[in-house]
C-alpha atoms as a PDB file:
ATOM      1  CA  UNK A   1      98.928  68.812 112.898  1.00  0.00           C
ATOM      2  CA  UNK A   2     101.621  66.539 113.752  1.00  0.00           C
ATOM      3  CA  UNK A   3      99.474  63.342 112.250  1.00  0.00           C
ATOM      4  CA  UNK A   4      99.308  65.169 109.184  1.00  0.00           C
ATOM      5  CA  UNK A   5      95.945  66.981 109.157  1.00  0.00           C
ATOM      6  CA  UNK A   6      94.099  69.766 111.394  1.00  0.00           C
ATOM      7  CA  UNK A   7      90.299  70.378 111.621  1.00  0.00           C
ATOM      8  CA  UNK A   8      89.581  74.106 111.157  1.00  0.00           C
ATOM      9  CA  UNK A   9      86.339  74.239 112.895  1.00  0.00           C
ATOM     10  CA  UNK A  10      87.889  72.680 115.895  1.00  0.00           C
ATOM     11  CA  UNK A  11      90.959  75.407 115.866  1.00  0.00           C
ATOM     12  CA  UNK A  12      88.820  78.468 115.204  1.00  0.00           C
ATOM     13  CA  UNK A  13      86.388  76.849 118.355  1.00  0.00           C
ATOM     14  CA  UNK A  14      89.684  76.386 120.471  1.00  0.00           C
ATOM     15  CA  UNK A  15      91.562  79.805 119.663  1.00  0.00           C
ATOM     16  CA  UNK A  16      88.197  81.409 120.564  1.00  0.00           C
ATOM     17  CA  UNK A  17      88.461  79.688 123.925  1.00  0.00           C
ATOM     18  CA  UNK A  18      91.641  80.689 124.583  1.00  0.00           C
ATOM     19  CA  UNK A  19      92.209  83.904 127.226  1.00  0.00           C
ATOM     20  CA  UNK A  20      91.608  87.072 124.933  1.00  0.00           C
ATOM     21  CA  UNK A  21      93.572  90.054 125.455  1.00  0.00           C
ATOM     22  CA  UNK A  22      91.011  93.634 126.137  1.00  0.00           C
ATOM     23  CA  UNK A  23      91.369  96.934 126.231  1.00  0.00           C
ATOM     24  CA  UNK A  24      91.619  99.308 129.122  1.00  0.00           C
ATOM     25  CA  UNK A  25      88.022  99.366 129.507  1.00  0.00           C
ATOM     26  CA  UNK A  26      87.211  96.015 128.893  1.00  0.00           C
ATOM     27  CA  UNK A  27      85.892  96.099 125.294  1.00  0.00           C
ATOM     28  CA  UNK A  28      87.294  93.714 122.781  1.00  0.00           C
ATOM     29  CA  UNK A  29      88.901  95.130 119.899  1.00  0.00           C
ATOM     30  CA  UNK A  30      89.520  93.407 116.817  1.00  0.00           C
ATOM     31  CA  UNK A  31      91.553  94.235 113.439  1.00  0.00           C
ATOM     32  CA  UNK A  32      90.919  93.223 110.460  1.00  0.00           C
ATOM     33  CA  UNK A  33      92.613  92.624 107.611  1.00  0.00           C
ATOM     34  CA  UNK A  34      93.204  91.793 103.779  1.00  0.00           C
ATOM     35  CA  UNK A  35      96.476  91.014 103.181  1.00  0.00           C
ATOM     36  CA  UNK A  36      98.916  89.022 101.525  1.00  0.00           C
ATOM     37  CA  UNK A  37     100.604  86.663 101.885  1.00  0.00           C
ATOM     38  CA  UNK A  38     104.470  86.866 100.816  1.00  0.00           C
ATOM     39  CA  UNK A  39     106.129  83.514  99.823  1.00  0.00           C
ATOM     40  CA  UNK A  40     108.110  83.072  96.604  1.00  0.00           C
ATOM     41  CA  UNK A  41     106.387  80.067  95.660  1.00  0.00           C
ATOM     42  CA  UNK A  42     102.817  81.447  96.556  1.00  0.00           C
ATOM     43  CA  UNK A  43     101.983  83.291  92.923  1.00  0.00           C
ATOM     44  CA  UNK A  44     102.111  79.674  91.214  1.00  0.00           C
ATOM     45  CA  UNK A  45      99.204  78.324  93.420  1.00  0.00           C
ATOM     46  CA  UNK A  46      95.742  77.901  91.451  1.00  0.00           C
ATOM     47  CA  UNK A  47      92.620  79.106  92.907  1.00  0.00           C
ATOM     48  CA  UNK A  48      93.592  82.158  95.381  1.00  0.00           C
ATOM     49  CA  UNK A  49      92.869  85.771  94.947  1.00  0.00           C
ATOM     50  CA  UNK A  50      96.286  87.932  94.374  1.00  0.00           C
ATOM     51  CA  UNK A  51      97.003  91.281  95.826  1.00  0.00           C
ATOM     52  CA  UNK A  52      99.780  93.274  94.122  1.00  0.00           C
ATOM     53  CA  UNK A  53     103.134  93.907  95.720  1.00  0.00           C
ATOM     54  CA  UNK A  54     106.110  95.776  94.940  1.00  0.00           C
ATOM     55  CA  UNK A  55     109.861  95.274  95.872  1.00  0.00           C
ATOM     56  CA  UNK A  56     109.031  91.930  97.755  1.00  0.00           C
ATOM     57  CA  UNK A  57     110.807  88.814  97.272  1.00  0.00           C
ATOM     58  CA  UNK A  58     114.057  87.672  95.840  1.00  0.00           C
ATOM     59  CA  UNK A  59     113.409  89.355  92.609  1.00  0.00           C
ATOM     60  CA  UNK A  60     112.724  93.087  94.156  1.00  0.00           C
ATOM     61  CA  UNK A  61     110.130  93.417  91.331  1.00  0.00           C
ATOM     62  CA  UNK A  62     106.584  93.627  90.723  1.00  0.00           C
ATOM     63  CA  UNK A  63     104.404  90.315  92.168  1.00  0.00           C
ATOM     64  CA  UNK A  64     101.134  89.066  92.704  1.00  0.00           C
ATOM     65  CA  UNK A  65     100.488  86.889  95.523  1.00  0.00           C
ATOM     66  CA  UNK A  66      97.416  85.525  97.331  1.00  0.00           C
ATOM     67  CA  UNK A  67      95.402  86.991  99.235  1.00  0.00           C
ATOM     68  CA  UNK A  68      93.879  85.978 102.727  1.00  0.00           C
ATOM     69  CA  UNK A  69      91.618  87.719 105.082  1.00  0.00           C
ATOM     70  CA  UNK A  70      92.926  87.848 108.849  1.00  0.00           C
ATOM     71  CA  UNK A  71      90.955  88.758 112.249  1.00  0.00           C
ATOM     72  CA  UNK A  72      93.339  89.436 115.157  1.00  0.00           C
ATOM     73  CA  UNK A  73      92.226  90.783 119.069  1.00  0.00           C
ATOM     74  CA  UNK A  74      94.444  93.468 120.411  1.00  0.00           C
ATOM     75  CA  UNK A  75      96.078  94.195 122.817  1.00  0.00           C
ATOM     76  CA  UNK A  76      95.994  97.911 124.452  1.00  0.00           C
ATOM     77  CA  UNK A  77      99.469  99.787 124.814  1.00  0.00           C
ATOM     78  CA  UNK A  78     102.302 100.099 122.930  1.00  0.00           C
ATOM     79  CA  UNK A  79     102.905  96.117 122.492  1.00  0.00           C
ATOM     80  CA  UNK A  80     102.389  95.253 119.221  1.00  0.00           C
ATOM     81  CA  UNK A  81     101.214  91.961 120.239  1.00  0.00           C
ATOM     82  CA  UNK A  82      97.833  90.445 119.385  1.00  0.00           C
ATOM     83  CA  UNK A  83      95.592  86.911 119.262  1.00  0.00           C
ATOM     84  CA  UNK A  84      95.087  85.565 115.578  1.00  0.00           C
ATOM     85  CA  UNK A  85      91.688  84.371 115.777  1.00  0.00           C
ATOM     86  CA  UNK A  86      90.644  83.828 112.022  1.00  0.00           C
ATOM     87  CA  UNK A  87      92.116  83.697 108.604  1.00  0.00           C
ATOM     88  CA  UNK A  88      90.663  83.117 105.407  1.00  0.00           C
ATOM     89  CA  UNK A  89      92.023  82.506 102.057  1.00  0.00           C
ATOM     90  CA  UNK A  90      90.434  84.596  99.289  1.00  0.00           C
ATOM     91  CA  UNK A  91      89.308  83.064  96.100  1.00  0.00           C
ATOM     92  CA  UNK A  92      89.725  84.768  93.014  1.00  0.00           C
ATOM     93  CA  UNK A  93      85.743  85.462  92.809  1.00  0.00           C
ATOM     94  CA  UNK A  94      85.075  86.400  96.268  1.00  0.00           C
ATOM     95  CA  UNK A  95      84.702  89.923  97.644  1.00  0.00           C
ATOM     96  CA  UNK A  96      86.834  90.593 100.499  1.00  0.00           C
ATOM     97  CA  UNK A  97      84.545  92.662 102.041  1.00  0.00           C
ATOM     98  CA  UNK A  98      81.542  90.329 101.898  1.00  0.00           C
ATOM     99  CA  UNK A  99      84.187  87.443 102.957  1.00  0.00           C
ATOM    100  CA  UNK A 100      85.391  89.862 106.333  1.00  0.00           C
ATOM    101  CA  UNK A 101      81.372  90.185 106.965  1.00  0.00           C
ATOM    102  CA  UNK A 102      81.014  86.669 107.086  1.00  0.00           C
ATOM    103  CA  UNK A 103      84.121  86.015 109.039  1.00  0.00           C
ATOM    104  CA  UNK A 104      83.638  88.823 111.224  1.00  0.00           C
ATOM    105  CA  UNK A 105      80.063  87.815 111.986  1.00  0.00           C
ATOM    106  CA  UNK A 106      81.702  83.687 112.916  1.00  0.00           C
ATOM    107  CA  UNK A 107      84.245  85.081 114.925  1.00  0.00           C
ATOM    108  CA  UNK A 108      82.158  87.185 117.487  1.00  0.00           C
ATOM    109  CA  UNK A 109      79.838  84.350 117.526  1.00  0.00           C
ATOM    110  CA  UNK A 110      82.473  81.970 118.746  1.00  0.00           C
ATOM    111  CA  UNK A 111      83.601  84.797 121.290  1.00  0.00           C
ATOM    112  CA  UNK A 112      79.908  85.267 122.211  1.00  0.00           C
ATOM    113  CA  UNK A 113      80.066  81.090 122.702  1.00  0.00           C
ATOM    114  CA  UNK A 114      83.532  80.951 124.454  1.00  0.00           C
ATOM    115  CA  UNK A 115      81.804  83.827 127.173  1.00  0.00           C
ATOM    116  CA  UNK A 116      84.090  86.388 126.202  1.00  0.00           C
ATOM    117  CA  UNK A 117      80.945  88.908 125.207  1.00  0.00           C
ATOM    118  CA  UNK A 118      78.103  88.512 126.648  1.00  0.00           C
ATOM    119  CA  UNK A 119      74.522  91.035 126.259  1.00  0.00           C
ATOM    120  CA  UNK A 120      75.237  94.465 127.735  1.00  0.00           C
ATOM    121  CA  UNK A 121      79.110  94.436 127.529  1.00  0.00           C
ATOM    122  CA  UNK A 122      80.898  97.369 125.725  1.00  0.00           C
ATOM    123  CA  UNK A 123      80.222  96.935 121.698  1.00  0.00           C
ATOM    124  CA  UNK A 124      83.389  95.115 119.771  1.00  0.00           C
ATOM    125  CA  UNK A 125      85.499  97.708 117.965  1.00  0.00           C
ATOM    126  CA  UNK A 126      86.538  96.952 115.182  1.00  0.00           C
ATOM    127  CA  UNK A 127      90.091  98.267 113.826  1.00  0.00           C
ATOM    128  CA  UNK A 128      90.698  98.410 110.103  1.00  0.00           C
ATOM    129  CA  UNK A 129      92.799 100.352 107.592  1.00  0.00           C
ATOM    130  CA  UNK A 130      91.911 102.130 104.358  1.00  0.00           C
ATOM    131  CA  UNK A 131      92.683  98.552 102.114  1.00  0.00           C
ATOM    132  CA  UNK A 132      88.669  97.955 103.877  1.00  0.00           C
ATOM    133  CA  UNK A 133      85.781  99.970 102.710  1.00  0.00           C
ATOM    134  CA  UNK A 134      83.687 100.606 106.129  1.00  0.00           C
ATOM    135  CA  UNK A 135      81.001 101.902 104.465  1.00  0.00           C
ATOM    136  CA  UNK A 136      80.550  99.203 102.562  1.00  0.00           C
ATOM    137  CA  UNK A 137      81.079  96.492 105.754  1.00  0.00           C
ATOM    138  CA  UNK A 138      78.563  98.461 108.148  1.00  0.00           C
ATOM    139  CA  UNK A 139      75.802  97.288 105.900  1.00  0.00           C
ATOM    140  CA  UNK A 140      75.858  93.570 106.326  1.00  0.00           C
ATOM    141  CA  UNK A 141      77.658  93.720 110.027  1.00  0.00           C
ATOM    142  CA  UNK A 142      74.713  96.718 111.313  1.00  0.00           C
ATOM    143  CA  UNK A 143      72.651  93.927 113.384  1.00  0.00           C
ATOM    144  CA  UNK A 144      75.908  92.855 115.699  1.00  0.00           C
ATOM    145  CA  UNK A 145      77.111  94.915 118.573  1.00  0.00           C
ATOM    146  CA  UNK A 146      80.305  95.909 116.502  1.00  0.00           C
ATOM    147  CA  UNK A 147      81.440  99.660 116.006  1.00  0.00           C
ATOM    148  CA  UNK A 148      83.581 100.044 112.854  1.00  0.00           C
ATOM    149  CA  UNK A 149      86.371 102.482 112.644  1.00  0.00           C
ATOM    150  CA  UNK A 150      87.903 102.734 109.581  1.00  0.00           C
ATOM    151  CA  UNK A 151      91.326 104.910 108.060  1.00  0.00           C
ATOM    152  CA  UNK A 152      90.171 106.278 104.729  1.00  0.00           C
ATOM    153  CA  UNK A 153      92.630 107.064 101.623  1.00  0.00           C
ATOM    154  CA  UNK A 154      94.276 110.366 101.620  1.00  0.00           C
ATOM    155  CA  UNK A 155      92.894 110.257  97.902  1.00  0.00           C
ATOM    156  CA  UNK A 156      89.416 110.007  98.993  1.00  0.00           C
ATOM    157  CA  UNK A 157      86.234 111.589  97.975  1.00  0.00           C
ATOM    158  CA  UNK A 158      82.549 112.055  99.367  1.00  0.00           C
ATOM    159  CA  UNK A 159      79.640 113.586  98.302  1.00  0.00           C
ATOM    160  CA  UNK A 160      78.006 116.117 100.616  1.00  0.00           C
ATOM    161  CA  UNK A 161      73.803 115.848 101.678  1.00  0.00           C
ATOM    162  CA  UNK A 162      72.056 117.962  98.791  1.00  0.00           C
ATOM    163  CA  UNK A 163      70.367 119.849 101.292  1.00  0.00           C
ATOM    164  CA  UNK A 164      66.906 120.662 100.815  1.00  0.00           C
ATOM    165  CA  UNK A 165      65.233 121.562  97.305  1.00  0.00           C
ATOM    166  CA  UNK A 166      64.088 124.778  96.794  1.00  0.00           C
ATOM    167  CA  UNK A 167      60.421 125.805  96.548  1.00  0.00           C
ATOM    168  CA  UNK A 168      59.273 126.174  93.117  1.00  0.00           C
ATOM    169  CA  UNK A 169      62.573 124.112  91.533  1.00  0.00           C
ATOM    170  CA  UNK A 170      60.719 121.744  88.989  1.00  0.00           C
ATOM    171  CA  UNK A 171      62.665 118.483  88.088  1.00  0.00           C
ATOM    172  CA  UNK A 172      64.137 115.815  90.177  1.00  0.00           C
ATOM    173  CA  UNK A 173      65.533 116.888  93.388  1.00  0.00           C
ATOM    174  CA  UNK A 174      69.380 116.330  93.321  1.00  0.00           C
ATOM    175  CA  UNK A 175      70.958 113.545  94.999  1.00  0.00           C
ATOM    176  CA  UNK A 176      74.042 114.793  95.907  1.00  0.00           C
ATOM    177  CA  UNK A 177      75.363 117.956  96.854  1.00  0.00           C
ATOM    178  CA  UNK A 178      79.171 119.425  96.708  1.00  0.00           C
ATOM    179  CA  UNK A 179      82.628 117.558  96.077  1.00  0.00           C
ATOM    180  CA  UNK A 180      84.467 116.896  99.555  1.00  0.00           C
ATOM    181  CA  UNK A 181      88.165 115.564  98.410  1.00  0.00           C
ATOM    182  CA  UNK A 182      90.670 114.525 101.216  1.00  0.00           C
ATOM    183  CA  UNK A 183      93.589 116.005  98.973  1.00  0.00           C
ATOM    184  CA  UNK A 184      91.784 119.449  98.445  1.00  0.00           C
ATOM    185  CA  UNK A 185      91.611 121.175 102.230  1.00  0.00           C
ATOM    186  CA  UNK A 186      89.540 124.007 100.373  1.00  0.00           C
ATOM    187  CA  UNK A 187      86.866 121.398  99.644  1.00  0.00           C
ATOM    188  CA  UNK A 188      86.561 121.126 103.763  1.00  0.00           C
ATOM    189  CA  UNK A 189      84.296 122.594 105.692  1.00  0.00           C
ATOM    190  CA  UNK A 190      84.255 123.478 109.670  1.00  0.00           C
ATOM    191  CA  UNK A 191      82.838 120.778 111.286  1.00  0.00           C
ATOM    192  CA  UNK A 192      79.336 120.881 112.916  1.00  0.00           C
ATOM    193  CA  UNK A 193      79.982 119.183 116.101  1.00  0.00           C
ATOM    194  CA  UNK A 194      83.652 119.240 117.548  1.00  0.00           C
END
């Protein structure tokens, strides 16, 4: 960096190398995140997905800046430290979720590389808030020995198992059953396992 240029494959390879913090058990944990990235000068930039922001900036007003994906490890206790180990910027026709599968899937390889996970260690959690859909990043991450947990919007809503169909109902069988809604507790039901 101080000649004036930096090789990204060779930083990602080195950061990877470098001591990783763990939890209390051992097991990596990572976050992920999309975020952006907050500089006054950054909405003028061509080619970069922007994220909406309010109240930022000089102006205290309404901006759109870009976007970049970030993977950090974590530490366990109440330090808020952690390890950057990957960022990507966005590009206005990427997915961010397809672009944290990809970059999710490079960074445990390096750590897999580096010897920080080896075959029959603890699965990587993986820490992210409701700005990811989990759902939607399980798919392409299910062959890795990740475990996803995920925060989901208080303004959320699933659709319930239809249940079986009853004998003698003609038609298609439904593919859905009843509304669950985060904001509407009456829509809850008792869980099945505590």
């Amino acid at each position: 960096m101080d000649r004036g240029w930096l090789e990204p494959t060779r930083l990602r390879r080195t950061l990877a190398g470098l001591p990783l913090p763990k939890a209390a058990d051992g097991r990596i944990v990572l976050a992920v995140d999309v975020s952006n990235w907050l500089r006054p000068d950054a909405p003028t930039i061509d080619d970069r997905l922007f994220c909406h922001v309010y109240g930022r900036g000089d102006r205290k007003t309404d901006q759109f800046v870009p976007g970049y994906s970030f993977v950090a490890a974590l530490e366990s206790g109440r330090t808020s430290w952690g390890a950057l180990l990957d960022t990507v910027r966005l590009g206005p026709a990427d997915d961010a979720t397809l672009v944290t599968a990809a970059q999710l899937r490079d960074v445990l390889q390096r750590l897999t590389q580096a010897g920080h996970w080896r075959p029959g260690d603890p699965e990587i959690l993986i820490v992210m808030d409701a700005g990811n859909d989990a759902t939607y990043l399980a798919h392409p991450l299910a062959d890795l020995p990740m475990t996803l947990l995920g925060r989901l919007r208080s303004d959320g809503v699933m659709l319930r198992d239809p249940g079986p169909t009853p004998s003698g109902q003609g038609g298609r069988p439904r593919r859905h059953g009843g509304v669950l809604a985060f904001a509407k507790p009456d829509s809850l039901h008792e869980p099945d396992v505590t």
